[in-house]
Protein backbone atom coordinates (compact mmCIF):
# COMPACT_ATOMS: atom_id res chain seq x y z
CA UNK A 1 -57.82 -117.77 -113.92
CA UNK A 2 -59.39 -120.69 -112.30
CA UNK A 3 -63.12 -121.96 -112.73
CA UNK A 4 -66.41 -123.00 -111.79
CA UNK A 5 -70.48 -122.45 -112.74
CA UNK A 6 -73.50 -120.64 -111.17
CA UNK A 7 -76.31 -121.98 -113.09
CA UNK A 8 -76.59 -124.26 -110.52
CA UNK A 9 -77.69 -127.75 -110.91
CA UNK A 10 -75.79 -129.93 -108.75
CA UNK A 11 -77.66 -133.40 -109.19
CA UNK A 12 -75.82 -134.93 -112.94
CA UNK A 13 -79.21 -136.30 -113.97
CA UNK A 14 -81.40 -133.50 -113.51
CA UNK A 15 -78.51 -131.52 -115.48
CA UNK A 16 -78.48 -134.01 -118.28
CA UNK A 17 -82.12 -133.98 -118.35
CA UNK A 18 -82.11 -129.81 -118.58
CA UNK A 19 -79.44 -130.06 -121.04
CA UNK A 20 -81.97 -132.56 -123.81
CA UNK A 21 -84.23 -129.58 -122.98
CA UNK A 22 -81.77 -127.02 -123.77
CA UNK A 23 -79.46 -127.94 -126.74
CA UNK A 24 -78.45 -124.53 -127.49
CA UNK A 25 -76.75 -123.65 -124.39
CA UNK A 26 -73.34 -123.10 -125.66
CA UNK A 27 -75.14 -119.83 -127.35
CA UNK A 28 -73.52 -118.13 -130.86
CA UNK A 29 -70.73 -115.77 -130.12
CA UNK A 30 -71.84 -112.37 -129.26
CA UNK A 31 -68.25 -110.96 -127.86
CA UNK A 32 -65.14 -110.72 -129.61
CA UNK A 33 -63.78 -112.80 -126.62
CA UNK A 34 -66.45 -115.87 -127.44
CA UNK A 35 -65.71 -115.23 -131.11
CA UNK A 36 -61.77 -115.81 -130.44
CA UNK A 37 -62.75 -119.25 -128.11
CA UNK A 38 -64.67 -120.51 -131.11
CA UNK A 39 -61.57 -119.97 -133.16
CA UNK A 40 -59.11 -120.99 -130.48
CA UNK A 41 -61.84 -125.09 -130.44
CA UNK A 42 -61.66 -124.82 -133.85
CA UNK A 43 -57.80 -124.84 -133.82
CA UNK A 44 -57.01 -126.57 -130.48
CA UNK A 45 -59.54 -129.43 -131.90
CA UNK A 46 -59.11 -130.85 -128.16
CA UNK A 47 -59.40 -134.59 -127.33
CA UNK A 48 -61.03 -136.00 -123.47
CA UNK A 49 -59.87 -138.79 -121.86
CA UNK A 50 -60.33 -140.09 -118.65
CA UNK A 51 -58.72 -142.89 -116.45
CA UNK A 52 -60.63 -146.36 -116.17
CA UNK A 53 -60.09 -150.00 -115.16
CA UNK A 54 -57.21 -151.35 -113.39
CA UNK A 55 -54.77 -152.57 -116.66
CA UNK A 56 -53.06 -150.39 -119.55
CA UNK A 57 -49.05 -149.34 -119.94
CA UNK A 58 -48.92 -147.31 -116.15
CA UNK A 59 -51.25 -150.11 -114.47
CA UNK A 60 -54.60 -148.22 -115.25
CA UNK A 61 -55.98 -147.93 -118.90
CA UNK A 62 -57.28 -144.75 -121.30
CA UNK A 63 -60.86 -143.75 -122.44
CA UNK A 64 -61.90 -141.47 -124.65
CA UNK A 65 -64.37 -138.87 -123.37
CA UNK A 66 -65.80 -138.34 -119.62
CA UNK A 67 -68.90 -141.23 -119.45
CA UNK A 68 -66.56 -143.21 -117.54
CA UNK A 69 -65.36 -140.83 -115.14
CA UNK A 70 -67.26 -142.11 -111.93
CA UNK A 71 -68.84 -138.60 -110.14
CA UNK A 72 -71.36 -138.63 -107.22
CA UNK A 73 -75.03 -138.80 -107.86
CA UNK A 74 -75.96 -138.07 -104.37
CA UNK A 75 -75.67 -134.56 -104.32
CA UNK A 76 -72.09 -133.91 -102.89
CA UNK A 77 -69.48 -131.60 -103.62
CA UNK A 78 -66.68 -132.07 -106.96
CA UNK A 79 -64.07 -130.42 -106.78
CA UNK A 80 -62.18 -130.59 -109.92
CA UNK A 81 -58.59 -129.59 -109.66
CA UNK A 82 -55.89 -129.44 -112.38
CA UNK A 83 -53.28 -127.63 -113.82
CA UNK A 84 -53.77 -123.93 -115.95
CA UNK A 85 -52.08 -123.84 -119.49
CA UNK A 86 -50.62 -120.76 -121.52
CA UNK A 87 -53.24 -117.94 -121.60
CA UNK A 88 -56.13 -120.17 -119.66
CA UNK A 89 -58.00 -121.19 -122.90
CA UNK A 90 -58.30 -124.66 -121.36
CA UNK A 91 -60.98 -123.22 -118.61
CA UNK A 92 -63.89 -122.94 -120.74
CA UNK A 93 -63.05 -125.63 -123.12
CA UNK A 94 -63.00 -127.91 -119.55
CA UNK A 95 -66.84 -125.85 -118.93
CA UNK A 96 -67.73 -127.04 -122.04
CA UNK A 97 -67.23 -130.25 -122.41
CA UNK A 98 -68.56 -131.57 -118.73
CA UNK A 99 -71.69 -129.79 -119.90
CA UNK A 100 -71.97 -130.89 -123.48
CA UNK A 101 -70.96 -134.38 -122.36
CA UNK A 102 -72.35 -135.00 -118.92
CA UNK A 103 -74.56 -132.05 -118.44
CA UNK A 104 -72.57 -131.34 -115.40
CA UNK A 105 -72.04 -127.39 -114.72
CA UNK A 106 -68.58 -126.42 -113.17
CA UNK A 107 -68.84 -122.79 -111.25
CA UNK A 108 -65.39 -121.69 -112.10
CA UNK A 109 -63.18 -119.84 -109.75
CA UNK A 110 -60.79 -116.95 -111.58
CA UNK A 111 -58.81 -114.51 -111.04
CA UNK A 112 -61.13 -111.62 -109.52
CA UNK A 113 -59.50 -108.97 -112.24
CA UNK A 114 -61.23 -111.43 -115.04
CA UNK A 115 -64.64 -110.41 -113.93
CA UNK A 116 -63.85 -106.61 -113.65
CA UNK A 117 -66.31 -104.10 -115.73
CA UNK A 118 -63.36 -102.96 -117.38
CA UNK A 119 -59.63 -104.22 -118.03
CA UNK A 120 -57.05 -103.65 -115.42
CA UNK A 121 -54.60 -103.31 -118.25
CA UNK A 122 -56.98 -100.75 -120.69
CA UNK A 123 -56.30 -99.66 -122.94
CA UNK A 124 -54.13 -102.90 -123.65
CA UNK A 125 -56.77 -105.09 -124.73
CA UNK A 126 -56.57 -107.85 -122.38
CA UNK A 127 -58.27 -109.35 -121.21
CA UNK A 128 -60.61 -109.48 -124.53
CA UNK A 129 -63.65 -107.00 -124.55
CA UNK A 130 -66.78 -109.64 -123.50
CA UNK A 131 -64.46 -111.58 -121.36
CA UNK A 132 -66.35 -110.84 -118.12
CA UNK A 133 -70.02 -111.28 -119.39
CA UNK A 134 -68.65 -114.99 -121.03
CA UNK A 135 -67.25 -116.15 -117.22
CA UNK A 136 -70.29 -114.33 -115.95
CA UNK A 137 -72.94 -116.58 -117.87
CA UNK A 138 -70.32 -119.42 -116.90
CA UNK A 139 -71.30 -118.45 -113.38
CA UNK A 140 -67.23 -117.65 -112.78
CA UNK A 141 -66.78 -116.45 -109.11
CA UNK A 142 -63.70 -114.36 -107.70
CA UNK A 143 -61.80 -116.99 -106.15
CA UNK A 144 -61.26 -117.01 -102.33
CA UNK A 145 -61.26 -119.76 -99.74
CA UNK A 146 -64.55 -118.16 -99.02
CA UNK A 147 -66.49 -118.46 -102.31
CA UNK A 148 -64.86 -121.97 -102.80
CA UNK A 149 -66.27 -122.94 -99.37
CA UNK A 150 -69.76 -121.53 -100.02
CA UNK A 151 -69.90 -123.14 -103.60
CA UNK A 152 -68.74 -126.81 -102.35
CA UNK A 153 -71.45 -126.48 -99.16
CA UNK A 154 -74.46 -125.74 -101.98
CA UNK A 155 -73.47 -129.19 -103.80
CA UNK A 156 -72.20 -127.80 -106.99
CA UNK A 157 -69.04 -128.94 -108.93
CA UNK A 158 -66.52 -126.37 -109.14
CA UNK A 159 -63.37 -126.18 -111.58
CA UNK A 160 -60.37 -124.58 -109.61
CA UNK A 161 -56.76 -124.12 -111.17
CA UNK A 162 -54.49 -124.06 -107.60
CA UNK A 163 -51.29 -122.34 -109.70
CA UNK A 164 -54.27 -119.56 -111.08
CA UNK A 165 -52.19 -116.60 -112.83
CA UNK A 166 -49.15 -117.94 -111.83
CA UNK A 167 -49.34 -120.68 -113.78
CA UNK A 168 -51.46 -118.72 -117.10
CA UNK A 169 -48.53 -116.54 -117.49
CA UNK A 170 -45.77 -118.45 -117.46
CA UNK A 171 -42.39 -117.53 -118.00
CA UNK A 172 -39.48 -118.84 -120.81
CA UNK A 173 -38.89 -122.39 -119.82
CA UNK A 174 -41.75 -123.11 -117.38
CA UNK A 175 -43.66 -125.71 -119.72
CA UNK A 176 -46.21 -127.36 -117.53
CA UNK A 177 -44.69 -126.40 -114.15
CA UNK A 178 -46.77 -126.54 -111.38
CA UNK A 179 -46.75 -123.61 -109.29
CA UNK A 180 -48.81 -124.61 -105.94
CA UNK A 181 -49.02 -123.73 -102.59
CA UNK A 182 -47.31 -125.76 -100.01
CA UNK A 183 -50.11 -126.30 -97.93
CA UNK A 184 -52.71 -128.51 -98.41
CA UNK A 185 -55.51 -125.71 -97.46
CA UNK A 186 -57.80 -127.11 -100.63
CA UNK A 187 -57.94 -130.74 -99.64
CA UNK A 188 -58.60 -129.30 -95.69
CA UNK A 189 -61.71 -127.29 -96.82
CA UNK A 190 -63.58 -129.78 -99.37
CA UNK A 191 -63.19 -132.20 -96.76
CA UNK A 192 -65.25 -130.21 -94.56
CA UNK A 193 -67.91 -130.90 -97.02
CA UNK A 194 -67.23 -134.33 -97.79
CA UNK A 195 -66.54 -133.50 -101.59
CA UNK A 196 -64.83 -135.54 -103.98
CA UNK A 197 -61.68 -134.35 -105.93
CA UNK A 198 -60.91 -134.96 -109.90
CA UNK A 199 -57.34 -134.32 -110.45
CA UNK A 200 -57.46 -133.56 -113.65
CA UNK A 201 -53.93 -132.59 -116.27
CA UNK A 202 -54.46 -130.92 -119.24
CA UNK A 203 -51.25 -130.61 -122.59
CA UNK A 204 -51.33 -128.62 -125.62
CA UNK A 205 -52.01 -124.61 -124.37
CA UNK A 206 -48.24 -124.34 -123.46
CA UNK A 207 -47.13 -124.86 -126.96
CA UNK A 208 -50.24 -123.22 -128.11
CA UNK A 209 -47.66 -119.52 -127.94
CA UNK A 210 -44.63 -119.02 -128.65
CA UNK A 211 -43.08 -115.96 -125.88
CA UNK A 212 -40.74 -113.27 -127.70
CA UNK A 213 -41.02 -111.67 -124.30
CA UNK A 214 -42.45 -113.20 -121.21
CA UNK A 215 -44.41 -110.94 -118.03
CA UNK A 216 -40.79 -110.30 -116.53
CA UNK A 217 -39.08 -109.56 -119.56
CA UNK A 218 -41.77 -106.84 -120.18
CA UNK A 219 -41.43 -105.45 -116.75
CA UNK A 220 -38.11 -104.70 -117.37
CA UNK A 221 -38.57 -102.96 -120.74
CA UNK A 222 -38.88 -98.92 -120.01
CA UNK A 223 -41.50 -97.23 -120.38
CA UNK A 224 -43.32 -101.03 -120.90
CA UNK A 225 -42.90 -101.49 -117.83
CA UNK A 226 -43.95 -98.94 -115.78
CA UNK A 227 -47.12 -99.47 -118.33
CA UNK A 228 -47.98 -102.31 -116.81
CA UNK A 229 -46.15 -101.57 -113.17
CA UNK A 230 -49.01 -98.86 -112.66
CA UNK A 231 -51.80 -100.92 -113.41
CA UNK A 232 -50.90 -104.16 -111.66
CA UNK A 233 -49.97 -102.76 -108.05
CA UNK A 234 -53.25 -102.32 -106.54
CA UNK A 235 -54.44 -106.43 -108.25
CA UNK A 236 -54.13 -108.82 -105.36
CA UNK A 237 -51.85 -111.38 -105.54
CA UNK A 238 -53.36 -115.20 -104.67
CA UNK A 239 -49.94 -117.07 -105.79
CA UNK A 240 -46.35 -115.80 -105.14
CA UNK A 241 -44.92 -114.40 -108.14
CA UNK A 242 -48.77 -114.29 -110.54
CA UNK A 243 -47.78 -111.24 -112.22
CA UNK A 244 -50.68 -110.19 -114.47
CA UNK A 245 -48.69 -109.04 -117.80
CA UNK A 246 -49.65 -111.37 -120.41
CA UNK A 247 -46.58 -112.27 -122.59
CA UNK A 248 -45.77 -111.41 -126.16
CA UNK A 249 -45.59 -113.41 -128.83
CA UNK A 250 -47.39 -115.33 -131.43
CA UNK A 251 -50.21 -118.35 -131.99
CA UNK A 252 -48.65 -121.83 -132.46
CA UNK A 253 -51.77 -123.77 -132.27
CA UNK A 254 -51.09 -126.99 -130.60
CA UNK A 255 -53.52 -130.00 -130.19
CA UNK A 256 -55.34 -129.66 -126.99
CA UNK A 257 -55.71 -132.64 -124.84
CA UNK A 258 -57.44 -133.75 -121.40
CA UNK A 259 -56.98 -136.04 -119.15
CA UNK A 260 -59.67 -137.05 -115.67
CA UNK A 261 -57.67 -139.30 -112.90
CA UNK A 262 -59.57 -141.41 -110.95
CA UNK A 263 -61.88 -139.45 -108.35
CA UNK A 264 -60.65 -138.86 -104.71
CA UNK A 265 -63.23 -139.07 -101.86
CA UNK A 266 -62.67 -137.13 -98.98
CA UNK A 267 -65.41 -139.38 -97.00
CA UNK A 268 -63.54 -139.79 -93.53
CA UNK A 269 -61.26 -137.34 -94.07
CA UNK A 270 -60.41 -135.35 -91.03
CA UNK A 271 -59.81 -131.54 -92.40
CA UNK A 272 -58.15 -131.06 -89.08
CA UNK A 273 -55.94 -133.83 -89.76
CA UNK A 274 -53.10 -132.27 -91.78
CA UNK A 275 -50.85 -134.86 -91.74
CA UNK A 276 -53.49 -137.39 -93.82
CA UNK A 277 -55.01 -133.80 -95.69
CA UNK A 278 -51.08 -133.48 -96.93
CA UNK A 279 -51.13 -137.02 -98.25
CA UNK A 280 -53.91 -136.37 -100.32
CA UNK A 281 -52.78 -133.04 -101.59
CA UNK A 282 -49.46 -134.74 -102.64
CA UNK A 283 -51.64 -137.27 -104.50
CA UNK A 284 -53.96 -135.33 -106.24
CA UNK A 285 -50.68 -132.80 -107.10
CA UNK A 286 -48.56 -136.70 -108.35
CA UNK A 287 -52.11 -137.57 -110.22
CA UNK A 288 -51.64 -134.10 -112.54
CA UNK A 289 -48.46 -134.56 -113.19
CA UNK A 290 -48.46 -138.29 -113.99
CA UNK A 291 -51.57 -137.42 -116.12
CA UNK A 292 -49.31 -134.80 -118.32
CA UNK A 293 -46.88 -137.15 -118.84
CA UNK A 294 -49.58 -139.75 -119.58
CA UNK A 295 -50.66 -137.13 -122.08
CA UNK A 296 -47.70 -136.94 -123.53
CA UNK A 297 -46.09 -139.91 -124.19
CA UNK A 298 -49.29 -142.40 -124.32
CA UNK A 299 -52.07 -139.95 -126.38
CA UNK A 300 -50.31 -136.88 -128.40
CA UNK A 301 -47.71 -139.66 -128.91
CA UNK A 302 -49.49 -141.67 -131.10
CA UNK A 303 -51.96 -139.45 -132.74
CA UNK A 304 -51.48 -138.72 -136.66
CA UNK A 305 -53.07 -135.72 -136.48
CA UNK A 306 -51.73 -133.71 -133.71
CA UNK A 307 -49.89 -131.47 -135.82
CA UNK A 308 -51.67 -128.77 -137.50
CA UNK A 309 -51.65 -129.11 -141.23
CA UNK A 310 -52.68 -132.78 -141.26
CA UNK A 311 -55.14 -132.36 -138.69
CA UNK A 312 -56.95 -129.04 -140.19
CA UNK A 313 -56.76 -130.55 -143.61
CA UNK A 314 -58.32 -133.56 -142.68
CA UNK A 315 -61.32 -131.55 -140.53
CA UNK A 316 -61.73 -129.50 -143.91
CA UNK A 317 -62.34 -132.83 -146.03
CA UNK A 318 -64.65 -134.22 -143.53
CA UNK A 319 -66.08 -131.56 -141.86
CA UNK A 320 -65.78 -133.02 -138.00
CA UNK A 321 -62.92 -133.03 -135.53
CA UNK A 322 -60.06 -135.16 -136.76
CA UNK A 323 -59.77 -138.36 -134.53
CA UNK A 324 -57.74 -139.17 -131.88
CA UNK A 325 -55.37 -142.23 -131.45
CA UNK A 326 -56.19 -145.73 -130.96
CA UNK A 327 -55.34 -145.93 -127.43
């Protein structure tokens, strides 16, 4: 459940220019899966931040929103790379906001089942009816080495979630885990290309449900799980252990909140290196996980209203998103 975009405009001004000309393109919801995102913003009431300057608590200070995050005009590659929360509702809220607020268009890469006609899992109903056609107007792409590769050599900025289903289904206990590869095969290919990486660490979706049962729990039920046995053996598997059984349980809406590191160039880069390519991997993988804990002890920290009631009671009054803190 990783992303990226198709309607391809790689250059950030010409974007920002087609998006003053196009103010409606986050369209009205016409699935029941776009109908539950707008409910899921609407509760999530997520916050964007992104690392500037050279001073602040951890040596490098906090902005709200994405003008400051420093991105290419020249045409190359992005690659923004991050951690996936609880369920993967921080994908298109990620799509979103780079477009609403930069006009930039991320091609996500996902998990190729996302994109399928119909659900793998029918007739349990995930994932949500209109789930395909929504990462299909995203310009979502079945992720591969391959379609990564092809999307980073065309210029465009692609959103990619390393721990994919893996990390969207976690287990009891796994808050925020990364669950990567070893090898640094990412930062090897989009320094083929000369791209530029965002590490970027996202907090909120992992509280955001609370798991009576998690995927391996369920596997282990009878009848349950042979269910869901049957219908997962022929999925591929792109991250040991991604087991593609959504757990059960109930919403606990939880403040959503986003933080961009500083941008990694990959100018000079030797992709055959792997030495130097597993230096950077390690620092764009330290980056996300310094950025969590950024998250939160220096933002959800100090903000009054990330707990529900005050927050949604407050939006009600005023009708707008309930601010964040005074960082």
């Amino acid at each position: 459940m990783a992303a990226t975009t198709r309607v391809g405009l790689s250059d950030a001004a010409e974007s920002e220019q087609q998006l003053e000309q196009q103010p409606d393109l986050d369209p009205a919801p016409n699935s029941l899966f776009e109908t539950w995102l707008q409910s899921m913003r609407r509760l999530f009431s997520p916050l964007f931040f992104t690392v500037v300057g050279d001073t602040g608590l951890l040596g490098e200070r906090l902005e709200p929103g994405v003008q400051g995050l420093q991105l290419p005009t020249d045409g190359r590659p992005v690659l923004f790379v991050g951690n996936h929360q609880l369920y993967g509702f921080d994908g298109p809220l990620l799509v979103e906001e780079l477009l609403r607020e930069r006009g930039r268009r991320l091609r996500p890469m996902v998990f190729p089942p996302l994109l399928a006609k119909e659900s793998p899992l029918a007739p349990f109903p995930y994932p949500l009816p209109g789930t395909a056609e929504t990462f299909e107007r995203f310009g979502a792409t079945p992720v591969s080495a391959r379609s990564l590769l092809g999307a980073l050599q065309r210029g465009e900025s692609v959103l990619l979630f390393p721990g994919g289903a893996r990390e969207v289904f976690k287990r009891k206990g796994e808050d925020y885990a990364l669950f990567w590869g070893d090898e640094p095969d990412i930062v090897r290919l989009a320094a083929r290309v000369n791209a530029t990486i965002v590490p970027f660490s996202g907090l909120g979706g992992d509280e955001s449900f609370t798991m009576a049962l998690d995927s391996e729990e369920l596997l282990a039920m009878p009848a349950v799980g042979d269910f869901f046995k049957q219908r997962i053996e022929a999925l591929p598997s792109l991250v040991p252990g991604d087991i593609f059984v959504p757990p059960f349980g109930y919403i606990s809406p939880a403040r959503h909140y986003f933080l961009f590191g500083r941008p990694i160039d990959l100018r000079g880069v030797d992709p055959n290196d792997r030495e130097t390519c597993a230096r950077v991997y390690a620092e764009v993988r330290g980056a996300v996980e310094g950025g969590i804990t950024r998250l939160q002890l220096e933002v959800r920290a100090n903000d009054p209203y990330r707990e529900l009631v005050p927050r949604t009671a407050w939006e009600a009054m005023f009708d707008a998103q309930a601010p964040g803190p005074a960082l």
